[in-house]
C-alpha atoms as a PDB file:
ATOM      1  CA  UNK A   1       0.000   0.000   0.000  1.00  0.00           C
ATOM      2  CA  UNK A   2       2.678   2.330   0.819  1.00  0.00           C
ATOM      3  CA  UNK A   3       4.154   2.093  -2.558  1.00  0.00           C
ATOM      4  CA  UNK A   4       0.820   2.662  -4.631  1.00  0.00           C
ATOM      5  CA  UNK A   5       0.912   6.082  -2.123  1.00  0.00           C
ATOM      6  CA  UNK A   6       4.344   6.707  -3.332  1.00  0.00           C
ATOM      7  CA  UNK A   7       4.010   6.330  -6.887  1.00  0.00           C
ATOM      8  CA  UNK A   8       0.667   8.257  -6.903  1.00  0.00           C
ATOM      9  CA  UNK A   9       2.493  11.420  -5.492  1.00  0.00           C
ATOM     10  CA  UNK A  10       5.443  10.885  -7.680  1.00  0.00           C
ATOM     11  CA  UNK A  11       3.287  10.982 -10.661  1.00  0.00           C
ATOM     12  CA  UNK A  12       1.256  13.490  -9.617  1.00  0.00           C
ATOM     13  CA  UNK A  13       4.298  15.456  -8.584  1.00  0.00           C
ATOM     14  CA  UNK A  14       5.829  14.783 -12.286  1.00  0.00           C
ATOM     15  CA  UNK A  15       2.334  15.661 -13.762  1.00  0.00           C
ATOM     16  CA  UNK A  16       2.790  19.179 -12.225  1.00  0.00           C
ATOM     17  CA  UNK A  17       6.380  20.008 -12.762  1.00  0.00           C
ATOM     18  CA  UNK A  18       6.794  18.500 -15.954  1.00  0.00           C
ATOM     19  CA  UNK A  19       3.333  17.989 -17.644  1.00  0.00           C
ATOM     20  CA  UNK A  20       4.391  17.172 -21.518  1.00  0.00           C
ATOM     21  CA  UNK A  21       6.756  14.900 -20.780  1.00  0.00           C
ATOM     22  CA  UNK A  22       5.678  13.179 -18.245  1.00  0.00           C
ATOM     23  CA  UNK A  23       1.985  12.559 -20.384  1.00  0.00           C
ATOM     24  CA  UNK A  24       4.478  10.948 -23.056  1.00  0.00           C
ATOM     25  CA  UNK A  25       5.525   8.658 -20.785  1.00  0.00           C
ATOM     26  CA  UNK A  26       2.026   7.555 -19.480  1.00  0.00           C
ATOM     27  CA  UNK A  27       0.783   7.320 -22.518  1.00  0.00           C
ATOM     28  CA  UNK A  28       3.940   5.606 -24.632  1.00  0.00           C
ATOM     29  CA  UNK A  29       5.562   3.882 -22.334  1.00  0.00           C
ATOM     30  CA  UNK A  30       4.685   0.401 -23.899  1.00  0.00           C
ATOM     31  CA  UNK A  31       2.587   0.974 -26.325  1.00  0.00           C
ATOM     32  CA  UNK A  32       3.313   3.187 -29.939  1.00  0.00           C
ATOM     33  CA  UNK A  33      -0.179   4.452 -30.904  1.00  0.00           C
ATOM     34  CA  UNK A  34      -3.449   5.201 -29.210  1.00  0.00           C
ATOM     35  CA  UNK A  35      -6.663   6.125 -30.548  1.00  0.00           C
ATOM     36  CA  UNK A  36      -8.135   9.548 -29.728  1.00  0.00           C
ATOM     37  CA  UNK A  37     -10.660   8.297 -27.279  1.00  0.00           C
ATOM     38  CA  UNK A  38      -8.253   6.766 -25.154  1.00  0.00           C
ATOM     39  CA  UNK A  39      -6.080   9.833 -24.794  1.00  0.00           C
ATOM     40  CA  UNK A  40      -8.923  11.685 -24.724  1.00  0.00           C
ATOM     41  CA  UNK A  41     -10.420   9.540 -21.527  1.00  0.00           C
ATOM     42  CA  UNK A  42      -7.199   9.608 -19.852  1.00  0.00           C
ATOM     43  CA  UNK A  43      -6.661  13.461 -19.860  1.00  0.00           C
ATOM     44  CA  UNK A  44     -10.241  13.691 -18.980  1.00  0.00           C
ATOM     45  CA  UNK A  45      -9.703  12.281 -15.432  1.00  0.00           C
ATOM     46  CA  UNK A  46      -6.454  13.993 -15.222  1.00  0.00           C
ATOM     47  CA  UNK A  47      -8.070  17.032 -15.574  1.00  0.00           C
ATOM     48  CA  UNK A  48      -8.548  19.525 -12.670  1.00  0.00           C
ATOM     49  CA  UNK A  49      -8.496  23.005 -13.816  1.00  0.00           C
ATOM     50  CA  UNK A  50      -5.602  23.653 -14.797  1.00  0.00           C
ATOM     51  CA  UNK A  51      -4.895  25.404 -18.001  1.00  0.00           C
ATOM     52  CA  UNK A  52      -2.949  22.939 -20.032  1.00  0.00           C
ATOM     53  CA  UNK A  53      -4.186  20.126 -19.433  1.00  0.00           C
ATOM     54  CA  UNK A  54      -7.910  21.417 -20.687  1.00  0.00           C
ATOM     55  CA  UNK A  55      -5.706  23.060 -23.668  1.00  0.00           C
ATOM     56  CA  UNK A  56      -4.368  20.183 -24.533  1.00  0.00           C
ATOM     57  CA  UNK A  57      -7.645  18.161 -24.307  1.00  0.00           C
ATOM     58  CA  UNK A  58      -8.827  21.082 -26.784  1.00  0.00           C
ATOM     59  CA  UNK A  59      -6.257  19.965 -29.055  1.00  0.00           C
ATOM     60  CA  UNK A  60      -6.605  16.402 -28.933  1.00  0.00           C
ATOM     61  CA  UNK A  61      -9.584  17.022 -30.119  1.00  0.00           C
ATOM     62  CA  UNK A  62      -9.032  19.104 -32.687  1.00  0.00           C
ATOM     63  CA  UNK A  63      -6.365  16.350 -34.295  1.00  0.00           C
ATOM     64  CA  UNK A  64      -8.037  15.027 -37.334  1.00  0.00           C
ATOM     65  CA  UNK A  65      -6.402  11.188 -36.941  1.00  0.00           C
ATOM     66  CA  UNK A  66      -7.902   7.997 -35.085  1.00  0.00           C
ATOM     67  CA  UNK A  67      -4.949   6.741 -34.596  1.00  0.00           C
ATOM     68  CA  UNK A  68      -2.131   8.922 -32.354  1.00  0.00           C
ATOM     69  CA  UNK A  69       1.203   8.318 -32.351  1.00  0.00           C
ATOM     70  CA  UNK A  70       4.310   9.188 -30.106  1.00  0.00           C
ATOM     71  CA  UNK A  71       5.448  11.619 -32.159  1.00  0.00           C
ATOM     72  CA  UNK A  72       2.173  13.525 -33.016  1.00  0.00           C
ATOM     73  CA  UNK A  73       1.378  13.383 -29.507  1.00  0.00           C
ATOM     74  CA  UNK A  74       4.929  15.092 -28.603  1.00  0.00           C
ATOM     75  CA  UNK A  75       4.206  17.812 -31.251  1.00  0.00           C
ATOM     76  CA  UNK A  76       0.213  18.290 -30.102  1.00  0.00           C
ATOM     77  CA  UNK A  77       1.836  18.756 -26.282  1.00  0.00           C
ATOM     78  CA  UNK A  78       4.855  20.788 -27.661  1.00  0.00           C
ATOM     79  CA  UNK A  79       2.187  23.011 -29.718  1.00  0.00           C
ATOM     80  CA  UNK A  80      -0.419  22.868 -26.523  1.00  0.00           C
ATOM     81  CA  UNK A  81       2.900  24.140 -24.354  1.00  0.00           C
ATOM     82  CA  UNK A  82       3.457  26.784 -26.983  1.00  0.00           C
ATOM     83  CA  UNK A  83      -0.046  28.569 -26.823  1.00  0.00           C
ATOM     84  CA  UNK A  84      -0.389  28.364 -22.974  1.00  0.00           C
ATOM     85  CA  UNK A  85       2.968  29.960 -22.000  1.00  0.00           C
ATOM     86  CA  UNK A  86       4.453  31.410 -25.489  1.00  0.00           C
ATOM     87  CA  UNK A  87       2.208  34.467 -25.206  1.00  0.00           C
ATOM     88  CA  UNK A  88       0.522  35.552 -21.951  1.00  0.00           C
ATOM     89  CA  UNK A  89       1.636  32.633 -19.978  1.00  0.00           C
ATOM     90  CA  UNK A  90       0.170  34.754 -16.548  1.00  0.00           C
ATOM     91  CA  UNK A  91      -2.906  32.734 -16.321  1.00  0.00           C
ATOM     92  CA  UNK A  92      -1.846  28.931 -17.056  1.00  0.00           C
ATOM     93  CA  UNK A  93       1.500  29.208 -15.111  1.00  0.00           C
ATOM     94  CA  UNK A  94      -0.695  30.604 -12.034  1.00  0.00           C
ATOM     95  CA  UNK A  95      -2.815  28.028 -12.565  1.00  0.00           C
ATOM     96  CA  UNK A  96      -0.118  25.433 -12.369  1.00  0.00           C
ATOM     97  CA  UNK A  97       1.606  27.074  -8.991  1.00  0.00           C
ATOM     98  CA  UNK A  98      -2.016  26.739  -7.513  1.00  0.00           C
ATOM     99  CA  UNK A  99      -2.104  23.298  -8.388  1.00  0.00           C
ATOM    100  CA  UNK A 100       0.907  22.534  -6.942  1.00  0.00           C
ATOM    101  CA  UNK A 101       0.444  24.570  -3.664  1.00  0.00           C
ATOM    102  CA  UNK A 102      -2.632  22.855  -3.111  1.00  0.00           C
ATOM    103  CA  UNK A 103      -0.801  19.339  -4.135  1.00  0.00           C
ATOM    104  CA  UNK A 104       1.618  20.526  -1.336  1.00  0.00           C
ATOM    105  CA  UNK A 105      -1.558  20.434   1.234  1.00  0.00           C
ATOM    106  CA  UNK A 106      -3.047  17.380   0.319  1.00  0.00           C
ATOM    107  CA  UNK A 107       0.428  15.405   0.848  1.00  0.00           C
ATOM    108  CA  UNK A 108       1.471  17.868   4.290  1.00  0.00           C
ATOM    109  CA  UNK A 109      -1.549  19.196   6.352  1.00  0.00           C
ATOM    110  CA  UNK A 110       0.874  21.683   7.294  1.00  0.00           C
ATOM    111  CA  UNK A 111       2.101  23.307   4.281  1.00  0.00           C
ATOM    112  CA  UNK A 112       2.239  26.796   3.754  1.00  0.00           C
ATOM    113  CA  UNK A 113       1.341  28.740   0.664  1.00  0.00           C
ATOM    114  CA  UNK A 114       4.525  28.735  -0.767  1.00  0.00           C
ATOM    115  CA  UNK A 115       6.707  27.169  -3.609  1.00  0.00           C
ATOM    116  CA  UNK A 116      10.803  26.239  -3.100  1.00  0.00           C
ATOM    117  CA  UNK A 117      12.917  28.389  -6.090  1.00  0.00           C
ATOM    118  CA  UNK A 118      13.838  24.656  -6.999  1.00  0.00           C
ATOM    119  CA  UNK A 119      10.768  23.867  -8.155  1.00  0.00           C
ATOM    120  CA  UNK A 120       9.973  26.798  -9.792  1.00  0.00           C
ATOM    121  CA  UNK A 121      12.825  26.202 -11.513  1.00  0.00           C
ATOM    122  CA  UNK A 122      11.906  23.240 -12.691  1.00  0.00           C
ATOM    123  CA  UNK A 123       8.367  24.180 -13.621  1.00  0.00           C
ATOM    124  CA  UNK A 124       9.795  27.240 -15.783  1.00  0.00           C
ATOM    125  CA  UNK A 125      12.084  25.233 -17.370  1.00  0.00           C
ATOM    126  CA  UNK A 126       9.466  22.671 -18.815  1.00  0.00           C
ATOM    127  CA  UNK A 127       7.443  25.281 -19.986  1.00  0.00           C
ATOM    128  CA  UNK A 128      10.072  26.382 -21.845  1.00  0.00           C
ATOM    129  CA  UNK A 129       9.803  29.608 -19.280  1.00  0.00           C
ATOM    130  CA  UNK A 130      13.680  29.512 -18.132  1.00  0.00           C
ATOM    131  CA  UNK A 131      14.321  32.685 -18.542  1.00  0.00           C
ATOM    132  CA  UNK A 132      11.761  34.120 -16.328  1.00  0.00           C
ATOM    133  CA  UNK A 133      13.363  32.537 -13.141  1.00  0.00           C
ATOM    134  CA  UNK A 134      15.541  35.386 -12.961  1.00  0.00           C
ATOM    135  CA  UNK A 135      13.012  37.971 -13.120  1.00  0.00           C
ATOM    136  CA  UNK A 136      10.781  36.348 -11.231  1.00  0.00           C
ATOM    137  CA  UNK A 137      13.420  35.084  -8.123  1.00  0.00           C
ATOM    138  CA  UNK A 138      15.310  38.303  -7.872  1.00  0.00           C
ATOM    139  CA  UNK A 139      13.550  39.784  -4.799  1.00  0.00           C
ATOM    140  CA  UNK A 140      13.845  38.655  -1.523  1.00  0.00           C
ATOM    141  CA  UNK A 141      12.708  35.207  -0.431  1.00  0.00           C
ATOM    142  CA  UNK A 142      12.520  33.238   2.483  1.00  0.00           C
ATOM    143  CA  UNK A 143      14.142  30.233   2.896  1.00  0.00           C
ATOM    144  CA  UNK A 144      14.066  30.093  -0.647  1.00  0.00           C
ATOM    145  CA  UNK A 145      10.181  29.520  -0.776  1.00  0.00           C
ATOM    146  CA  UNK A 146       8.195  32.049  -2.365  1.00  0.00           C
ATOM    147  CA  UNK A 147       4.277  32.576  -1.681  1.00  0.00           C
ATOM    148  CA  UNK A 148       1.333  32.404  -3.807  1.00  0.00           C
ATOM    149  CA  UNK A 149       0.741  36.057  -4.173  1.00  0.00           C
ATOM    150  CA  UNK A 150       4.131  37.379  -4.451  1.00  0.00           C
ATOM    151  CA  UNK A 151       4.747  34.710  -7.638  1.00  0.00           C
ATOM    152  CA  UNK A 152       1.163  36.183  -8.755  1.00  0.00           C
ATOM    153  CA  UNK A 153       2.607  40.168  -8.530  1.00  0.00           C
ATOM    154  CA  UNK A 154       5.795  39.381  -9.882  1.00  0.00           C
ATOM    155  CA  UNK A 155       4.613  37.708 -12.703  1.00  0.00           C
ATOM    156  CA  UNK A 156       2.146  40.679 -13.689  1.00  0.00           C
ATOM    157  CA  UNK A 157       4.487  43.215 -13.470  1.00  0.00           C
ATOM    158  CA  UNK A 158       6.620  40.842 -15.778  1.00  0.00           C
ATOM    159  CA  UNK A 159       3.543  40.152 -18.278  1.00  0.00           C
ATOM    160  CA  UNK A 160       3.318  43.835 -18.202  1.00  0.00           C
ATOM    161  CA  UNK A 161       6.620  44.673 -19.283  1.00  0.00           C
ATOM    162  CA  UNK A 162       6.027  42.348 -22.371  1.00  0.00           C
ATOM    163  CA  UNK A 163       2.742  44.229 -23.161  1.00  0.00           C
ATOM    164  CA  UNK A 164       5.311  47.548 -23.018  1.00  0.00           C
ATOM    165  CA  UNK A 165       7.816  45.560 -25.766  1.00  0.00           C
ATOM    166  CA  UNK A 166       4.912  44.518 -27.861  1.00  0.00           C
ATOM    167  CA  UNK A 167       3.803  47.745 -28.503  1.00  0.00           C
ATOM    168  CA  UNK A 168       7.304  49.040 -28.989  1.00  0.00           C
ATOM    169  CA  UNK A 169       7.754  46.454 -31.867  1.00  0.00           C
ATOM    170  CA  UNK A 170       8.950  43.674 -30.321  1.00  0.00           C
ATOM    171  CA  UNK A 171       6.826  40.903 -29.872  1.00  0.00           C
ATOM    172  CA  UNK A 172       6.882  37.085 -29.829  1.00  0.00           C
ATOM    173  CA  UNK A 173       5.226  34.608 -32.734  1.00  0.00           C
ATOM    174  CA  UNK A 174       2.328  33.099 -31.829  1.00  0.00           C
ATOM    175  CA  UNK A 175       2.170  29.506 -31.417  1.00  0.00           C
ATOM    176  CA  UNK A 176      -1.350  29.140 -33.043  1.00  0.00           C
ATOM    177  CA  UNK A 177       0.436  29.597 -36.438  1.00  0.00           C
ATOM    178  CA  UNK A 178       1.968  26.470 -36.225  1.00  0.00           C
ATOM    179  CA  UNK A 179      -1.734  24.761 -35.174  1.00  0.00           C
ATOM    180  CA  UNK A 180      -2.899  24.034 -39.111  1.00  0.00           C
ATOM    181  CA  UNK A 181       0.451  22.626 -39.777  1.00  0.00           C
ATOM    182  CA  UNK A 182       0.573  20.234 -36.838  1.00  0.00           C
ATOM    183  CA  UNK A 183      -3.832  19.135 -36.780  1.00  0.00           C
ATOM    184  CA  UNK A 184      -3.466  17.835 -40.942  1.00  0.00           C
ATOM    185  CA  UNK A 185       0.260  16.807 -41.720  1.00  0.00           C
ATOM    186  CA  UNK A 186      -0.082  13.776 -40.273  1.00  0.00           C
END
């Protein structure tokens, strides 16, 4: 019993930090296609508001094929990562620190609010978000732990300055120019 406990937080722990890759694995780990209904009822329980997973649901969805494949998988999560944190990435990477603080309370009743700069680390980095740790660890922390509504300021004031550079010219391409390319060239 105590390692079904352990694997379930590990997993769920993984599904959090490290959400595309770690739904490649679940779903590929023995097997080389799936149909869409599968994947489809899998995410489905997964679900639990947050932002990419119901994204990427959206997605699967939207893939014209019975039949899914590692590799059209990889590039439906790669795209799905692209739209939630290519652009304003504010709301789904909130979403995902909420997810994990309240992860955090479920597995110690006596968690705090609060996310270690390790993990965050970790989290930006599979979101392809690395370069925000900077900007987004450079105040003051304690114990290296960082609460809910600081993360929530700092990354406003962060989303902000990118609304300031697109409207000086520089902006970023949006992932949902890739979405035609990815849903029928398979």
């Amino acid at each position: 019993m105590k390692d079904i406990i352990c694997r379930t937080i590990n997993l769920q722990f993984d599904l959090l930090t490290s959400p595309a890759e770690t739904l490649q694995k679940i779903f590929f780990h023995n097997k080389t296609e799936l149909t869409q209904t599968e994947v489809l009822r899998i995410l489905e329980a997964l679900e639990d508001n947050r932002i990419f997973i119901k994204k990427l649901i959206d997605n699967i969805r939207l893939y014209d094929q019975y039949h899914i494949i590692s590799d059209d998988f990889s590039q439906i999560t790669q795209l799905t990562l692209a739209e939630c944190y290519g652009g304003n990435f504010h709301g789904p990477l909130i979403s995902d620190f909420e997810s994990f603080i309240d992860f955090l309370n479920h597995i110690d009743v006596g968690s705090t609010n609060a996310i270690h700069k390790t993990i965050i680390k970790l989290m930006l980095e599979k979101r392809n978000l690395e370069h925000l740790y900077d900007l987004l660890i450079k105040i003051d922390d304690t114990q290296g732990k960082y609460e809910l509504s600081m993360l929530t300021s700092r990354l406003s004031e962060i989303l902000n300055d990118d609304i300031r550079n697109v409207h000086s010219g520089r902006s970023r391409r949006s992932a949902s120019e890739k979405k035609s390319e990815v849903f029928h060239s398979s």
